[in-house]
N, C-alpha and C. Protein backbone atom coordinates (compact mmCIF):
# COMPACT_ATOMS: atom_id res chain seq x y z
N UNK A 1 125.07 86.21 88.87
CA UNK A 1 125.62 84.89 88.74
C UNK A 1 125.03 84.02 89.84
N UNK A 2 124.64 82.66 89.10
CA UNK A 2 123.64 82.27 90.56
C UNK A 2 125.34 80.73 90.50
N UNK A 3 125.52 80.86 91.86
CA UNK A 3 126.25 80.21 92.03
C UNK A 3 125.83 78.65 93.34
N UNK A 4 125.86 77.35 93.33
CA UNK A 4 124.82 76.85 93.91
C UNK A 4 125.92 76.83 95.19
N UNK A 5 125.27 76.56 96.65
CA UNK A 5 125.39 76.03 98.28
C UNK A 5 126.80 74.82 98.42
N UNK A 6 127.64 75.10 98.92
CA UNK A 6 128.41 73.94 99.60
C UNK A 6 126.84 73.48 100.48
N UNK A 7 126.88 71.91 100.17
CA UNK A 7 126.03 71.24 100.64
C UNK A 7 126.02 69.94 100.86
N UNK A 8 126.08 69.49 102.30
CA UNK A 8 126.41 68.40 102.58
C UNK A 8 125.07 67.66 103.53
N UNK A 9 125.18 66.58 103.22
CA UNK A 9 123.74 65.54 103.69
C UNK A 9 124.49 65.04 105.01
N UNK A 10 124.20 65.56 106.41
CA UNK A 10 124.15 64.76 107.80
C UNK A 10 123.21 63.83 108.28
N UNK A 11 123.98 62.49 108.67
CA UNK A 11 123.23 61.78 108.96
C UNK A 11 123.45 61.65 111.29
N UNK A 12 122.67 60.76 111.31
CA UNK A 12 122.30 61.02 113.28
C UNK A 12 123.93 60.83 113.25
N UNK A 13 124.78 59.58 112.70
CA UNK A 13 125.84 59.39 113.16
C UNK A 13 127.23 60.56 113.00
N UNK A 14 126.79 61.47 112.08
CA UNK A 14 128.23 62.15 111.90
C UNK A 14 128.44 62.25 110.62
N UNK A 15 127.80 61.00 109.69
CA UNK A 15 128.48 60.92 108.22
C UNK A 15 127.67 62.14 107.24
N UNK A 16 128.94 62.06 106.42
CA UNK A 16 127.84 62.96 105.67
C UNK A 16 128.34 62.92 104.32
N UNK A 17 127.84 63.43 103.28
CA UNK A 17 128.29 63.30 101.97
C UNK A 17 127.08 63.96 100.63
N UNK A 18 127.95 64.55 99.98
CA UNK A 18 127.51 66.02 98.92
C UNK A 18 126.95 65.38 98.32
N UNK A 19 125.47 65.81 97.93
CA UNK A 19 124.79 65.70 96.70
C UNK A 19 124.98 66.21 95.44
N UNK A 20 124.53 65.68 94.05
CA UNK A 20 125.10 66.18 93.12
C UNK A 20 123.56 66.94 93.17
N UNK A 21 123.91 67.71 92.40
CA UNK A 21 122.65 68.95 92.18
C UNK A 21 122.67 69.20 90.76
N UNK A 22 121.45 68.64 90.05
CA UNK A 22 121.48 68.82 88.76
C UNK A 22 121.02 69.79 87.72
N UNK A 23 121.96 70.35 86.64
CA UNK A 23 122.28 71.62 86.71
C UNK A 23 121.83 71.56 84.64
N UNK A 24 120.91 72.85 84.29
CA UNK A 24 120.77 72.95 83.38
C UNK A 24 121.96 73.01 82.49
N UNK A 25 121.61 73.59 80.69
CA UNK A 25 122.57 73.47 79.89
C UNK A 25 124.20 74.54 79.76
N UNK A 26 123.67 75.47 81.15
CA UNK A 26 124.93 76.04 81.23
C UNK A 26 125.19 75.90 82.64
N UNK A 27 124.99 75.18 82.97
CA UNK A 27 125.91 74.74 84.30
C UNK A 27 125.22 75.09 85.72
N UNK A 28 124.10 75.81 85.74
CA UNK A 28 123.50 76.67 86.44
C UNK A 28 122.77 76.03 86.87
N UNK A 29 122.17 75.45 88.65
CA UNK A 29 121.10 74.83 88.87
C UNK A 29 119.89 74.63 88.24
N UNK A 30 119.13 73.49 87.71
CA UNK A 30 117.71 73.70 86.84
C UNK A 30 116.66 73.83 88.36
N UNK A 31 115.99 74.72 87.67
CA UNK A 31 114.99 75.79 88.46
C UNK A 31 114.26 75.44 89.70
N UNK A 32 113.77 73.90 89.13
CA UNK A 32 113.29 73.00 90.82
C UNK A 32 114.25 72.76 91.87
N UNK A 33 115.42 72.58 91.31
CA UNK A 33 116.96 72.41 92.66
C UNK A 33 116.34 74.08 93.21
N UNK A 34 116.88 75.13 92.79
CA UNK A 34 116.38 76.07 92.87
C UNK A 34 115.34 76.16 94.18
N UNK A 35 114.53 75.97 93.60
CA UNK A 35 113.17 76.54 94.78
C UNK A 35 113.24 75.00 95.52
N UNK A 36 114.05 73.65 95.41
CA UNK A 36 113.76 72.87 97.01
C UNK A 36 115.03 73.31 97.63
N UNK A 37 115.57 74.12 97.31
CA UNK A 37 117.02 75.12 98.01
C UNK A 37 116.37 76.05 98.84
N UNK A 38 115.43 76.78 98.18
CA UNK A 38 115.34 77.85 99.16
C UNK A 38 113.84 77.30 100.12
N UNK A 39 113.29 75.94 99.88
CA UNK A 39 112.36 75.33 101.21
C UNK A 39 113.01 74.94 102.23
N UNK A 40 114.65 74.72 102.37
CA UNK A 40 115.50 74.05 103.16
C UNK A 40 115.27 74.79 104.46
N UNK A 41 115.41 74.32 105.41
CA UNK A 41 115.83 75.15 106.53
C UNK A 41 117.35 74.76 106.69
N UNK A 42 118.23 75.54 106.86
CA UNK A 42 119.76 75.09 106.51
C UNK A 42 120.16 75.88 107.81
N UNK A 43 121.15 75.11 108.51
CA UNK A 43 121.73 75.29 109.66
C UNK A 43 123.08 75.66 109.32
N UNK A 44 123.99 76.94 109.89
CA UNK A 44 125.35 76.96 109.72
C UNK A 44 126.28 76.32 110.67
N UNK A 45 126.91 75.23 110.22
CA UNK A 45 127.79 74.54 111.76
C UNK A 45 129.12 75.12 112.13
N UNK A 46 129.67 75.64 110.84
CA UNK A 46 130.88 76.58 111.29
C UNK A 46 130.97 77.60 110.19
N UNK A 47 131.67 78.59 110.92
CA UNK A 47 132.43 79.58 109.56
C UNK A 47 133.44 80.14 109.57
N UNK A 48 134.65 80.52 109.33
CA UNK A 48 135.74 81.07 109.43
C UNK A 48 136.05 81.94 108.65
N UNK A 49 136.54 83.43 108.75
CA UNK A 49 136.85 84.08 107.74
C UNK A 49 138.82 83.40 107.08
N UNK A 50 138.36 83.57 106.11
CA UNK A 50 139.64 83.23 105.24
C UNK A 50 140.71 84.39 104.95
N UNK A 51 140.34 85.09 104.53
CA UNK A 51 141.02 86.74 103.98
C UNK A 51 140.09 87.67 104.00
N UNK A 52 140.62 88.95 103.43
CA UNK A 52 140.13 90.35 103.56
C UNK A 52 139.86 90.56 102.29
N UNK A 53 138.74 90.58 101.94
CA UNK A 53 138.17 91.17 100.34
C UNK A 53 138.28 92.06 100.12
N UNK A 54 138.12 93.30 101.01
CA UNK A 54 138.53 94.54 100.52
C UNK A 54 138.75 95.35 102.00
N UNK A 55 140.02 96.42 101.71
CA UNK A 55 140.13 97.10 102.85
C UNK A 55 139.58 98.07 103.59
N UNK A 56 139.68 98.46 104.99
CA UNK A 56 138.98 99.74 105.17
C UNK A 56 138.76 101.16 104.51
N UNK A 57 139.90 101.16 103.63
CA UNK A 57 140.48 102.51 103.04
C UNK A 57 139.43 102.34 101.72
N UNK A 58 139.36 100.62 100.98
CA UNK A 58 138.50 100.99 99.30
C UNK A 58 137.10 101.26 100.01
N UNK A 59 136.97 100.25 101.14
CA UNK A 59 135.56 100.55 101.12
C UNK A 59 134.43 101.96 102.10
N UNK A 60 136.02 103.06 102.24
CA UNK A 60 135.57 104.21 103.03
C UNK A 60 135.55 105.37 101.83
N UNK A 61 136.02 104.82 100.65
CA UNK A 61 136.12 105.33 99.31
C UNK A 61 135.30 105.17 98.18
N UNK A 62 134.43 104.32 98.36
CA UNK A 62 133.41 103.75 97.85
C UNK A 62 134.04 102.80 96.47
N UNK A 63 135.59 102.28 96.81
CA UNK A 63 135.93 101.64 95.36
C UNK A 63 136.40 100.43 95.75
N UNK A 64 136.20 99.30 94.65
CA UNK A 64 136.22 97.67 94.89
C UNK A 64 138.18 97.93 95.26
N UNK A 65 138.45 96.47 95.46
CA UNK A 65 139.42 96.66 96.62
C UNK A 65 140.71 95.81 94.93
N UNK A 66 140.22 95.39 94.30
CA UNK A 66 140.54 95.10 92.62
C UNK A 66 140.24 95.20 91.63
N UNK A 67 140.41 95.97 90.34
CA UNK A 67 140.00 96.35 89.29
C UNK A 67 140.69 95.92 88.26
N UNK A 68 139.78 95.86 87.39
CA UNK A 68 140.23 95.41 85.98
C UNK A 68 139.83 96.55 84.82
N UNK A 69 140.60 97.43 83.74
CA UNK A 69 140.08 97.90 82.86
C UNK A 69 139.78 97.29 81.88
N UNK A 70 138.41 97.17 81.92
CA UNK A 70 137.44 96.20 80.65
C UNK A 70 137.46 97.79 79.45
N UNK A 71 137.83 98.44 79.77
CA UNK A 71 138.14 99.30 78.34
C UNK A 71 139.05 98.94 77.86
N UNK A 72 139.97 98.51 78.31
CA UNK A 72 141.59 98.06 77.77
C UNK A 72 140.91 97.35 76.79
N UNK A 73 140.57 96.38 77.95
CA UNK A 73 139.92 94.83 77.25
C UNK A 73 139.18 95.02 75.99
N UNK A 74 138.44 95.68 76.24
CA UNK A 74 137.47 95.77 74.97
C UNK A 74 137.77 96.45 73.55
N UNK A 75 138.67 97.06 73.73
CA UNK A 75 139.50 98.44 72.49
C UNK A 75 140.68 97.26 72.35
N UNK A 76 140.87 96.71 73.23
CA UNK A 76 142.62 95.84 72.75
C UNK A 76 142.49 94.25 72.05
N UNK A 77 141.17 93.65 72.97
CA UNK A 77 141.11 92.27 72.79
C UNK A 77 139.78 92.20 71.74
N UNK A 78 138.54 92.60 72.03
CA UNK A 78 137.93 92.39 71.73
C UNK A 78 137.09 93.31 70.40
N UNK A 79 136.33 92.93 69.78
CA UNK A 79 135.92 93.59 68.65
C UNK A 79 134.72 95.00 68.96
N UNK A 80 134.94 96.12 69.68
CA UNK A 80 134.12 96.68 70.31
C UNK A 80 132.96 96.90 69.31
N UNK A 81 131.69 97.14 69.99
CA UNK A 81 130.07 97.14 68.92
C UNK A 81 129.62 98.36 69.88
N UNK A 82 128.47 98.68 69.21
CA UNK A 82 127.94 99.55 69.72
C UNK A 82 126.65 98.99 71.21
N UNK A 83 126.86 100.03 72.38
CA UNK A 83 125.75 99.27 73.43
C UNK A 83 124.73 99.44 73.73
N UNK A 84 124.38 99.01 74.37
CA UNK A 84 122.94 98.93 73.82
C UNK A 84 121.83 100.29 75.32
N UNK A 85 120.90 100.76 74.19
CA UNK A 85 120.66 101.57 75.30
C UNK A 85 120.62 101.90 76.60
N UNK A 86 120.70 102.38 77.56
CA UNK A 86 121.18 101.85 78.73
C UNK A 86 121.56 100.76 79.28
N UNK A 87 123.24 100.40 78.70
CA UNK A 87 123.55 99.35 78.84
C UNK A 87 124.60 100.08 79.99
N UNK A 88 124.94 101.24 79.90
CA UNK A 88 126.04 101.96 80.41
C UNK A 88 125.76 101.88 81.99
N UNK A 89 127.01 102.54 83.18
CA UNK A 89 126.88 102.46 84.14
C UNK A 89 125.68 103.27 84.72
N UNK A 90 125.07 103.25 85.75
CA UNK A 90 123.67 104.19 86.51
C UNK A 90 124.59 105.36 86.99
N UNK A 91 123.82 106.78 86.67
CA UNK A 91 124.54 107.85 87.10
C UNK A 91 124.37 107.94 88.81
N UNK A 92 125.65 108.27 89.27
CA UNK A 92 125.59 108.14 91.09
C UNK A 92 126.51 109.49 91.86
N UNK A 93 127.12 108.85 92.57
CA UNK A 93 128.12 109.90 93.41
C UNK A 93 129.33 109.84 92.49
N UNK A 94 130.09 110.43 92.06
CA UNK A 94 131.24 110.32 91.39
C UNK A 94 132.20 109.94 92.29
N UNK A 95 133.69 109.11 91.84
CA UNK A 95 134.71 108.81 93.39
C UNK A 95 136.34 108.99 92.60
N UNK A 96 136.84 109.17 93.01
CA UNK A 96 138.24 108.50 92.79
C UNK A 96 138.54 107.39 92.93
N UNK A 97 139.16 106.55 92.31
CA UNK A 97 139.42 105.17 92.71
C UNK A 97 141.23 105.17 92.20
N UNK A 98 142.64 105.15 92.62
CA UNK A 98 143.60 105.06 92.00
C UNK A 98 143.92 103.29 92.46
N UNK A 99 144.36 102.64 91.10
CA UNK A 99 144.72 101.79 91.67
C UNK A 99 146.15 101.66 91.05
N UNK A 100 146.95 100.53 91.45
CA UNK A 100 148.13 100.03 91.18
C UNK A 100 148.04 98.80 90.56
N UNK A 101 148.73 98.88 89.09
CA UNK A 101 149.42 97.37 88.41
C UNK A 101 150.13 97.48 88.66
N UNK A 102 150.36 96.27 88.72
CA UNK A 102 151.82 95.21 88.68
C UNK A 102 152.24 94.93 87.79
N UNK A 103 154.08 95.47 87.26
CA UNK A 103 154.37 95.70 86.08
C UNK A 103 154.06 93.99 85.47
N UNK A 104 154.12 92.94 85.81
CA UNK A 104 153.54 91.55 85.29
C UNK A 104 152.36 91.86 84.48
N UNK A 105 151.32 92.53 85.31
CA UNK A 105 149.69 92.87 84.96
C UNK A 105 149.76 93.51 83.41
N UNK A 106 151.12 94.41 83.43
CA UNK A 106 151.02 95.70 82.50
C UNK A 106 151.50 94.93 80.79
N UNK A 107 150.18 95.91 80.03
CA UNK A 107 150.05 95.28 78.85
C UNK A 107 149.58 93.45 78.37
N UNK A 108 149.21 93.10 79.57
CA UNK A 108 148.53 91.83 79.39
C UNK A 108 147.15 91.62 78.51
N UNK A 109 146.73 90.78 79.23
CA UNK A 109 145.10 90.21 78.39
C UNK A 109 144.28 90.92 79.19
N UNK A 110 144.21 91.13 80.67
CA UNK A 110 143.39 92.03 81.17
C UNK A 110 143.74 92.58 82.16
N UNK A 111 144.67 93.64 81.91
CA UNK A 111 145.48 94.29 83.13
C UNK A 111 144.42 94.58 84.59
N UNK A 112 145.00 94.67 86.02
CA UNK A 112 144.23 94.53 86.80
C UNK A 112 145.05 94.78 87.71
N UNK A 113 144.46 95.88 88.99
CA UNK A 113 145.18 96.59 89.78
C UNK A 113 144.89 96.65 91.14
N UNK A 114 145.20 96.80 92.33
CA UNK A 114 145.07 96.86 93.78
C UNK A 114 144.59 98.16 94.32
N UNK A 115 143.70 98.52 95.05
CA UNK A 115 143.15 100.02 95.31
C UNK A 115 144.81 100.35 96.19
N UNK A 116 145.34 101.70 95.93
CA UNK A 116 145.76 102.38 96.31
C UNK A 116 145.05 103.80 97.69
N UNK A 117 144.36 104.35 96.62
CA UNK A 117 143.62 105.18 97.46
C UNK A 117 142.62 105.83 97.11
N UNK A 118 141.94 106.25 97.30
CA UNK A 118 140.83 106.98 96.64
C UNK A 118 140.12 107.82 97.58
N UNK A 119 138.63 108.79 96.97
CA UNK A 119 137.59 109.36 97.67
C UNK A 119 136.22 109.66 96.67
N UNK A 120 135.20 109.87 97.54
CA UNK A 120 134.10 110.52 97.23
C UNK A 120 134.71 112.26 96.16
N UNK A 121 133.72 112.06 95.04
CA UNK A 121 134.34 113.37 94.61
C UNK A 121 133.42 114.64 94.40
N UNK A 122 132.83 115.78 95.23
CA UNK A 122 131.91 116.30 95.58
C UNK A 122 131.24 116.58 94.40
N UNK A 123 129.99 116.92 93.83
CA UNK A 123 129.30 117.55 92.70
C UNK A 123 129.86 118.68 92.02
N UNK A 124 130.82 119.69 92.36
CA UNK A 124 131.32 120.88 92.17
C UNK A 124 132.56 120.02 91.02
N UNK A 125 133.26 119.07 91.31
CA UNK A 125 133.95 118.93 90.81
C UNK A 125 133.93 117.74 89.33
């Protein structure tokens, strides 16, 4: 997902104010914004972290820190088809991932859960 820059124009005095950045037929920067984006030399003036994306525990487990079952999704909502040759996940380390819904979440449009706990799960098993 190409998502475009918070980007703001400074002038000597202080002022400053966002350019519009003009964006092909799905919304997505058209290709020259693109490459005079990445000629910029762009300075960071501040940054603050906001929240915690994921905790020490998903990411010592190797599992995202929120999940969604897109099988639900796909067997419940949607009209499942057949995929397309390696469309499937890349074979890797196998893990545990347990997460927790929220009885709200449960039986929705796309149920979706909080890592609980998990691990690496050795080859033997």
């Amino acid at each position: 997902m190409l998502v475009s820059p918070w980007l703001a124009l400074l002038d000597h005095k202080g002022r400053w104010l966002r350019p519009y950045l003009p964006s092909d037929a799905c919304g997505k920067p058209r290709p020259e914004v693109r490459a005079a984006l990445d000629g910029l030399r762009l300075t960071t003036v501040d940054s603050r972290a906001v929240g915690q994306v994921e905790s020490s525990a998903a990411e010592t487990a190797g599992c995202a820190q929120r999940w969604s079952d897109m099988v639900w999704v796909e067997t419940n909502l949607a009209h499942p088809g057949r995929a397309a040759p390696g469309a499937g996940p890349k074979a890797g380390p196998l893990r545990l991932c347990v997460y927790e819904v929220p009885p709200s979440e449960r039986g929705g449009g796309k149920p979706a859960g909080e890592f609980v706990y998990g691990r690496p799960l050795p080859p033997e098993r």
